[in-house]
Every structure is written in structure tokens, then in C-alpha cells.
C-alpha atoms as a PDB file:
ATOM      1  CA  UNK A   1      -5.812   6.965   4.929  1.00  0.00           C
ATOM      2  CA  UNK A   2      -8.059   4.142   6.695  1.00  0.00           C
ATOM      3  CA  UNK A   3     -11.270   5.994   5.029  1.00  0.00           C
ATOM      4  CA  UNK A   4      -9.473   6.048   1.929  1.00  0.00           C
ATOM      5  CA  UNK A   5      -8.896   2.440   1.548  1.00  0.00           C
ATOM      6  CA  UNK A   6     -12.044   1.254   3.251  1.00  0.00           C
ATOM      7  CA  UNK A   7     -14.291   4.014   0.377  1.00  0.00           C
ATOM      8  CA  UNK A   8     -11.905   2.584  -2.481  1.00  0.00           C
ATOM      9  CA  UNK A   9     -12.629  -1.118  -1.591  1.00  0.00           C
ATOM     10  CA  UNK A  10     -16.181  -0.697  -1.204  1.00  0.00           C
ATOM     11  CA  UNK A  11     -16.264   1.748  -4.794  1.00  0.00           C
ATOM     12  CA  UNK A  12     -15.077  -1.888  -6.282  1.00  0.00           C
ATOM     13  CA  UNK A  13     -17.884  -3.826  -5.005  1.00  0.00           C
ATOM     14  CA  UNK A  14     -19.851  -3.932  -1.238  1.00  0.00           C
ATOM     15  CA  UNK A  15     -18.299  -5.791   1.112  1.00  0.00           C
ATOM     16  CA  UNK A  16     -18.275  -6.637   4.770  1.00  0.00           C
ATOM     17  CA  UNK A  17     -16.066  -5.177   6.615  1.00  0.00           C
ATOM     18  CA  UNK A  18     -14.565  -9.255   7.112  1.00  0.00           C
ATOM     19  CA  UNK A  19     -13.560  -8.724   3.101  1.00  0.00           C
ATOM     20  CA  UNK A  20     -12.278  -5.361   3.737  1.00  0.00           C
ATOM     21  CA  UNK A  21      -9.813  -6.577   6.466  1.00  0.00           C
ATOM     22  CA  UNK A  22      -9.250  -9.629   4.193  1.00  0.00           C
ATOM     23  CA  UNK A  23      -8.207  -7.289   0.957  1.00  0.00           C
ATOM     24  CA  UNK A  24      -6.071  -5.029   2.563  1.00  0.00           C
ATOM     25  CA  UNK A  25      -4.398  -7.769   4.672  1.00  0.00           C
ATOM     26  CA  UNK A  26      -3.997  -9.792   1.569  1.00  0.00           C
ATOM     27  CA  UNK A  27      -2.580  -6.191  -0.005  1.00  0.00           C
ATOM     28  CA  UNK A  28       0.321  -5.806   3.111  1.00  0.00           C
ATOM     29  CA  UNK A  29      -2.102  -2.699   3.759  1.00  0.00           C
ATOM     30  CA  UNK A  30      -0.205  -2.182   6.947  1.00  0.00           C
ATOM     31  CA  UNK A  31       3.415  -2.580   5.303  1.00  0.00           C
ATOM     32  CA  UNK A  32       2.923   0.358   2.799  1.00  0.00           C
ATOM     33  CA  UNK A  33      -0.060   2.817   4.061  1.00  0.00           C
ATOM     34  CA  UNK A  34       0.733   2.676   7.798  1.00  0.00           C
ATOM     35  CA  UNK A  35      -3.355   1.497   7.847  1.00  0.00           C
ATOM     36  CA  UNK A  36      -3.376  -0.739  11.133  1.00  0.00           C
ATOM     37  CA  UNK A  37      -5.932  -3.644   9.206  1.00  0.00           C
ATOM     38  CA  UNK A  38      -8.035  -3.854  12.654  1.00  0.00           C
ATOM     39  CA  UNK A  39      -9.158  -0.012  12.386  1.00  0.00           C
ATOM     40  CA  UNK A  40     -11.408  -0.116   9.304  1.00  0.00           C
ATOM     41  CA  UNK A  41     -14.071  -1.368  11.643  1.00  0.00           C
ATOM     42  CA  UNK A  42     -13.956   2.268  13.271  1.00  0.00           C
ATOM     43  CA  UNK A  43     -13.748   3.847   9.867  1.00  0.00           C
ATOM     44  CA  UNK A  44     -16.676   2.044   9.013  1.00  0.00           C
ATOM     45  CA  UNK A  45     -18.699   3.173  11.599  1.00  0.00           C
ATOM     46  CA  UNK A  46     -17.676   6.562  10.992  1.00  0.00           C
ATOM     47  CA  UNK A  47     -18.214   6.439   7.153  1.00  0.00           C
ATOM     48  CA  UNK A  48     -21.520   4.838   8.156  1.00  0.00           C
ATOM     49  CA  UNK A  49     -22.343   7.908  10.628  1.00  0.00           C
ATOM     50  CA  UNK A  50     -21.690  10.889   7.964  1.00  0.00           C
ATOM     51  CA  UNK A  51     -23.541   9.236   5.087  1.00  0.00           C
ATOM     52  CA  UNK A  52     -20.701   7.928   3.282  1.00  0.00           C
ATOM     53  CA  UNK A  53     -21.458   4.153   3.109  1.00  0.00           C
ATOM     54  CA  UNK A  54     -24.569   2.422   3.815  1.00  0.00           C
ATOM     55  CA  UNK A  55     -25.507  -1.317   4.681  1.00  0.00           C
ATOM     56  CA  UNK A  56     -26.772  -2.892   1.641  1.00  0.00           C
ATOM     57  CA  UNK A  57     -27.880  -6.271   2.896  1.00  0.00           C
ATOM     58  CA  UNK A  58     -27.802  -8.253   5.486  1.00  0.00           C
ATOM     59  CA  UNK A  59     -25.656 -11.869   5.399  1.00  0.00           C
ATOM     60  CA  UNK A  60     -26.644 -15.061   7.242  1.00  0.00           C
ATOM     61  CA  UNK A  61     -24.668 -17.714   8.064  1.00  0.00           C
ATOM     62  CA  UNK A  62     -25.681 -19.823  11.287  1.00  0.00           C
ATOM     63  CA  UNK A  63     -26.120 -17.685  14.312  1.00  0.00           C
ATOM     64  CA  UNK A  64     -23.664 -14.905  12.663  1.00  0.00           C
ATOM     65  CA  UNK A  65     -24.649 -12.230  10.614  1.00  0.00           C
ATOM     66  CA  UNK A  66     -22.684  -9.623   8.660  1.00  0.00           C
ATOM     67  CA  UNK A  67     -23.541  -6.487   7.011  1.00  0.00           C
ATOM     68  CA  UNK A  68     -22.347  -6.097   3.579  1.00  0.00           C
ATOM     69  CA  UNK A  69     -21.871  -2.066   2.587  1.00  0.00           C
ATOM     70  CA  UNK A  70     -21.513  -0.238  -0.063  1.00  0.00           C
ATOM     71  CA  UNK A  71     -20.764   3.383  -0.835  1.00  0.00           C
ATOM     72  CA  UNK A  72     -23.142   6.037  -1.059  1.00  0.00           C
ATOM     73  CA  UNK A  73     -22.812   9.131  -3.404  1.00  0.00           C
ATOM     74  CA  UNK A  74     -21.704  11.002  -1.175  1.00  0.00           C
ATOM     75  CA  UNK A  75     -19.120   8.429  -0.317  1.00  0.00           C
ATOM     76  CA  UNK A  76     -17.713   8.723  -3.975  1.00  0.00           C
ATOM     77  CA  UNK A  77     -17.368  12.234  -3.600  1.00  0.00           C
ATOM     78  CA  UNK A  78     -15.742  12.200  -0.622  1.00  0.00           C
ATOM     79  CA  UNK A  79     -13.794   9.727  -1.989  1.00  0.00           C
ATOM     80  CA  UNK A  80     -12.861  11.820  -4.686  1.00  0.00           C
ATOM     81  CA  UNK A  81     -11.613  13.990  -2.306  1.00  0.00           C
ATOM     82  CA  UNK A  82      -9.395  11.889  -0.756  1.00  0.00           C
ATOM     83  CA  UNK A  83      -7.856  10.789  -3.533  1.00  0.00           C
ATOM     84  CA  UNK A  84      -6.736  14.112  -4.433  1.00  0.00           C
ATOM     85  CA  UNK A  85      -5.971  15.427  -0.786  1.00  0.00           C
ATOM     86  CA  UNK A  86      -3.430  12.197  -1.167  1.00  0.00           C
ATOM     87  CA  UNK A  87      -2.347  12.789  -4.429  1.00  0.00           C
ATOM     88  CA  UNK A  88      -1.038  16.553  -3.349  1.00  0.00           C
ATOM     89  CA  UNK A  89       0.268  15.620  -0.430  1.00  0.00           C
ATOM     90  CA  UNK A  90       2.847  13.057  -0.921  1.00  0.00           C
ATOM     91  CA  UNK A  91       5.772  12.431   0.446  1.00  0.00           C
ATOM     92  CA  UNK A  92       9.051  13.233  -0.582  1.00  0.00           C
ATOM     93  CA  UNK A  93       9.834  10.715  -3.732  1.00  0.00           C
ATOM     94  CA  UNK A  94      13.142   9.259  -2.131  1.00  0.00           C
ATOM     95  CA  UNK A  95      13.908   7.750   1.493  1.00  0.00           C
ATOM     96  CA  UNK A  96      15.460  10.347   3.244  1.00  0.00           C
ATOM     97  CA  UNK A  97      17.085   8.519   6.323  1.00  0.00           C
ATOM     98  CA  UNK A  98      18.501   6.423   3.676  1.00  0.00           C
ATOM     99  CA  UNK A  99      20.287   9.759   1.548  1.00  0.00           C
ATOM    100  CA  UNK A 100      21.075  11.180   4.767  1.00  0.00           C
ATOM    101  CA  UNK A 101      22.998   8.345   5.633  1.00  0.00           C
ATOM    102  CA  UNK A 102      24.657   8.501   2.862  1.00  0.00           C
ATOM    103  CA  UNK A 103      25.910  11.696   2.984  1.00  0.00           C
ATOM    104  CA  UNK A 104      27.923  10.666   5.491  1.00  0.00           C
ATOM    105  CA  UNK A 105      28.859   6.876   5.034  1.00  0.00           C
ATOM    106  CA  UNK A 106      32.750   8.039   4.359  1.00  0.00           C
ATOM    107  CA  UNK A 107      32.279   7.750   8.371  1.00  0.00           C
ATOM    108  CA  UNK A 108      31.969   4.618   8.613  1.00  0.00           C
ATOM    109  CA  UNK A 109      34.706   1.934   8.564  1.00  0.00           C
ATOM    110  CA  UNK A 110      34.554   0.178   4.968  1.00  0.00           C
ATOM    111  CA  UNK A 111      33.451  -3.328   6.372  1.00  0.00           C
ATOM    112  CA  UNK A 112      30.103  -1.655   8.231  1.00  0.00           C
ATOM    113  CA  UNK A 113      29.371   0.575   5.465  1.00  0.00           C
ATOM    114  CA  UNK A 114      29.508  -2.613   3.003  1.00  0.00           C
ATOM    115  CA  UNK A 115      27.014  -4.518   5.791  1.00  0.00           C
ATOM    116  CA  UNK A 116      24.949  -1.249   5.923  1.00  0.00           C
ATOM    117  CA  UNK A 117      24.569  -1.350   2.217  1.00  0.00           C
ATOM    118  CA  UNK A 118      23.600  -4.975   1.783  1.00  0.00           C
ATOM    119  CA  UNK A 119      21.383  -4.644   4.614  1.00  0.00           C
ATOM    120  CA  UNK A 120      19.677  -2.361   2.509  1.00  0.00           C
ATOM    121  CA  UNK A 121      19.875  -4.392  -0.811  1.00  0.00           C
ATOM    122  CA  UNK A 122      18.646  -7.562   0.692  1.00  0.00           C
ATOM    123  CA  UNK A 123      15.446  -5.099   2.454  1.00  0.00           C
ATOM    124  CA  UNK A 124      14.824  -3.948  -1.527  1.00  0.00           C
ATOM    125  CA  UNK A 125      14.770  -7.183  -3.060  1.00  0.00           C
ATOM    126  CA  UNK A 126      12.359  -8.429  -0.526  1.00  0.00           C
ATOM    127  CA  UNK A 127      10.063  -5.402  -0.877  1.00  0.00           C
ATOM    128  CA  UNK A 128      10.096  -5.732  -4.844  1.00  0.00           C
ATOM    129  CA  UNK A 129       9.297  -9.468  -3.885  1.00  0.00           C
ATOM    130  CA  UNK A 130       6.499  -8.246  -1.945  1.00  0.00           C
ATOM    131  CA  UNK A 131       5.376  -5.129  -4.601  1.00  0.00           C
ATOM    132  CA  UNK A 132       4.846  -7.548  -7.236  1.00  0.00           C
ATOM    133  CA  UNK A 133       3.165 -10.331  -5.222  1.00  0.00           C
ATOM    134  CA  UNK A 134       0.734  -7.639  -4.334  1.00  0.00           C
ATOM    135  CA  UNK A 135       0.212  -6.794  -7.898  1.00  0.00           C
ATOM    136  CA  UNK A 136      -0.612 -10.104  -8.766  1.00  0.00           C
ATOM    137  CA  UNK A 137      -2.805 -10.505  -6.145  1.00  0.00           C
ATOM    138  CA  UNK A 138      -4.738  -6.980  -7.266  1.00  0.00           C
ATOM    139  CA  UNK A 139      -4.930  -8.452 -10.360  1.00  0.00           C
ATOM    140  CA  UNK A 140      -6.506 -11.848  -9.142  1.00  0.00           C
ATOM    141  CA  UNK A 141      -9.031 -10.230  -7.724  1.00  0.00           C
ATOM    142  CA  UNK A 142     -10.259  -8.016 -10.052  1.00  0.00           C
ATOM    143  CA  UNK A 143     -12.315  -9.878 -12.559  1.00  0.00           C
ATOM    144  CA  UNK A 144     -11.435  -7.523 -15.137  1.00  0.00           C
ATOM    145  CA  UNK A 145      -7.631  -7.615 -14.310  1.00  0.00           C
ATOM    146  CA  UNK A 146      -5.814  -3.925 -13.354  1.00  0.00           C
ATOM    147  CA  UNK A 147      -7.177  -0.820 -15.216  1.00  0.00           C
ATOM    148  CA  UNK A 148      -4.694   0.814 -17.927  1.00  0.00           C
ATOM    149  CA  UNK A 149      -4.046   3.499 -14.938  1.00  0.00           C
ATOM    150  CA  UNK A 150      -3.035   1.078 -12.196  1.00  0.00           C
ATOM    151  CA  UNK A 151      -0.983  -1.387 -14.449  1.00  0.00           C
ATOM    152  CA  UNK A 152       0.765   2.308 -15.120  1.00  0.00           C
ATOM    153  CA  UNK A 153       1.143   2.851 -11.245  1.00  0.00           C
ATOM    154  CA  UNK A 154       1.831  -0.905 -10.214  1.00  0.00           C
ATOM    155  CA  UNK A 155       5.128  -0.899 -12.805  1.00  0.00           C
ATOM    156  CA  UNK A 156       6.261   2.750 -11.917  1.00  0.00           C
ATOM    157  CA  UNK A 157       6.479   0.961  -8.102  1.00  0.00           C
ATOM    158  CA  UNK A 158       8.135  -1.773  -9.826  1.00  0.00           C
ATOM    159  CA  UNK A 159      10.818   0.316 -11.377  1.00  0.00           C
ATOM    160  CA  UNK A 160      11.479   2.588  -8.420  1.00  0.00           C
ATOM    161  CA  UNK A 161      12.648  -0.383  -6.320  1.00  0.00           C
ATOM    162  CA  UNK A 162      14.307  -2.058  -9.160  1.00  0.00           C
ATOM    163  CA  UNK A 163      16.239   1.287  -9.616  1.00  0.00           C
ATOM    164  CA  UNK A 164      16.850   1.395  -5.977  1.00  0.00           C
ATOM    165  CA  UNK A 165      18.752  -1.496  -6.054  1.00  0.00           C
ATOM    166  CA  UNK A 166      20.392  -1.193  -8.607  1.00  0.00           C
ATOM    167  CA  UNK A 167      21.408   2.429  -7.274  1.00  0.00           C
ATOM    168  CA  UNK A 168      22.668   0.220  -3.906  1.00  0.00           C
ATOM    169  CA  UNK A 169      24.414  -2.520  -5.782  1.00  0.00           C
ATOM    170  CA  UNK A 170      26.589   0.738  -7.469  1.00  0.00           C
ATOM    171  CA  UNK A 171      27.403   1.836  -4.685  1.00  0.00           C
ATOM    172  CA  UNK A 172      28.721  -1.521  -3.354  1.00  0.00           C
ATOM    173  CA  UNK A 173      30.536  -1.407  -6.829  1.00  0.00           C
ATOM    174  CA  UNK A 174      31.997   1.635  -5.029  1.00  0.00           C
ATOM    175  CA  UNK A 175      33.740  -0.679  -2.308  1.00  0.00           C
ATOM    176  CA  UNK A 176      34.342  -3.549  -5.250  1.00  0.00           C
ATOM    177  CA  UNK A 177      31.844  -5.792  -4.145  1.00  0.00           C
ATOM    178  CA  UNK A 178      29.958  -7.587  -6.086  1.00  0.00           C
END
């Protein structure tokens, strides 16, 4: 997953791997790829090692320099790769400690299953808060604002969570709360 994000920022444009670590932080790449921000300078060395990404120039500022890379041919194909390797191996499409729970809530006195519930409605509606911060800040940075295909993408995430909720907030219908 690290490669993958590190070979899809640099497809956009080369970039140190500073911007990198900026982007994805920026992103909440931690929050929804389980990419720990600090290890994309490993992945970087190891893209740079197998020919995937290359240094493209060299940056000065002061005493510091930082190499700015970009992605190599072989990088895009090996992206390519691990776009689809992702794409076919998602995970299930629903939480499933959340449905298992479920299945057995009637276990639960009505007062804790109520807290459980808006536990989880309160954790929704700040991940849609979140989701569509990130979205705007995708679409900030792109100077040609999202592609067709990831405005597509960005909304489906959009609408799952909004359906979420609203599944939760039925289901608190189902104790008459409000």
C-alpha cells in the first residue's frame, strides 16, 4: 500500500519525499490506508533500488538539500499493477465487527445498546466530516480539479457513510430515539 501511494503521488508530479509525507498527511493517509506517513521514506528507497522512481533534480535551500523524484516507466507499470492487485483484493464492502455486533445487540440492555449506537453515529458523522474535507483538499491541489473517475469515487465514499448513518439513526428509530 505505501508503494502504491508513494508511485501514485509521484505519477501526479515529482516530488520530494517532504511533499509526499505532506500529501498523504494532509490526505489522513494513515486514518484510511493503514500507511504509517513516516514509511514512504523506506518505500522510496526501495522504489529507487528496483528502478521504479528516479531522482530528477536536486533542490537547494541553505545547507539542506532534497531530491525531488519522479517515476520511471517502469514505475507506471508497476504501478499499474498495484492498482489492480488493490482493486481485486478489497475488503469486504461493510464493517463486519459492526454487523456482528449487531446480530446480537438484543443482548444488550436497551440503555447500552442506544449508547453503543450513538457511539457509532457520532464516529460516522465525524468520518463523513473528514471524507469530504479530504476531497476538498484533493481537489485544491490538483490544478485541474478531480478527474470525472475520482469525483465518481470521492461521492460513492460520500454516500456509503451518509447511508451508514442513516442505516444507524434507523436503528435508533428502533429504540424511539431520535
Amino acid at each position: 500500500m505505501t508503494q502504491l501511494l508513494v508511485l501514485g503521488a509521484l505519477n501526479m508530479q515529482p516530488m520530494s519525499g517532504y511533499d509526499i509525507q505532506n500529501m498523504l498527511q494532509e490526505n489522513e493517509a494513515e486514518r484510511w490506508s493503514g500507511v504509517l506517513v513516516g514509511s514512504i521514506y523506506h518505500a522510496l528507497k526501495k522504489l529507487e533500488q528496483n528502478n521504479f522512481i528516479e531522482i530528477d533534480r536536486i533542490e537547494h535551500s541553505g545547507n539542506r538539500q532534497k531530491s525531488i523524484y519522479k517515476i520511471t516507466e517502469l514505475g507506471k507499470e508497476h504501478l499499474k499493477d498495484l492498482v489492480y492487485n488493490s482493486i481485486i483484493s478489497s475488503d469486504v464492502p461493510y464493517p463486519l465487527s459492526f454487523y456482528a455486533g449487531l446480530s446480537f445487540i438484543e443482548q444488550l440492555d436497551v440503555e447500552r445498546a442506544i449508547e453503543a449506537l450513538r457511539h457509532q453515529l457520532t464516529m460516522l458523522e465525524r468520518e463523513l466530516v473528514i471524507v469530504e474535507s479530504g476531497i476538498s483538499i484533493k481537489e485544491k491541489h490538483l490544478s485541474t480539479g478531480l478527474s470525472p473517475l475520482m469525483s465518481i469515487v470521492s461521492n460513492n465514499m460520500v454516500n456509503i457513510i451518509k447511508q451508514q448513518i442513516n442505516f444507524v439513526k434507523d436503528l435508533l428509530k428502533n429504540y424511539n430515539c431520535n
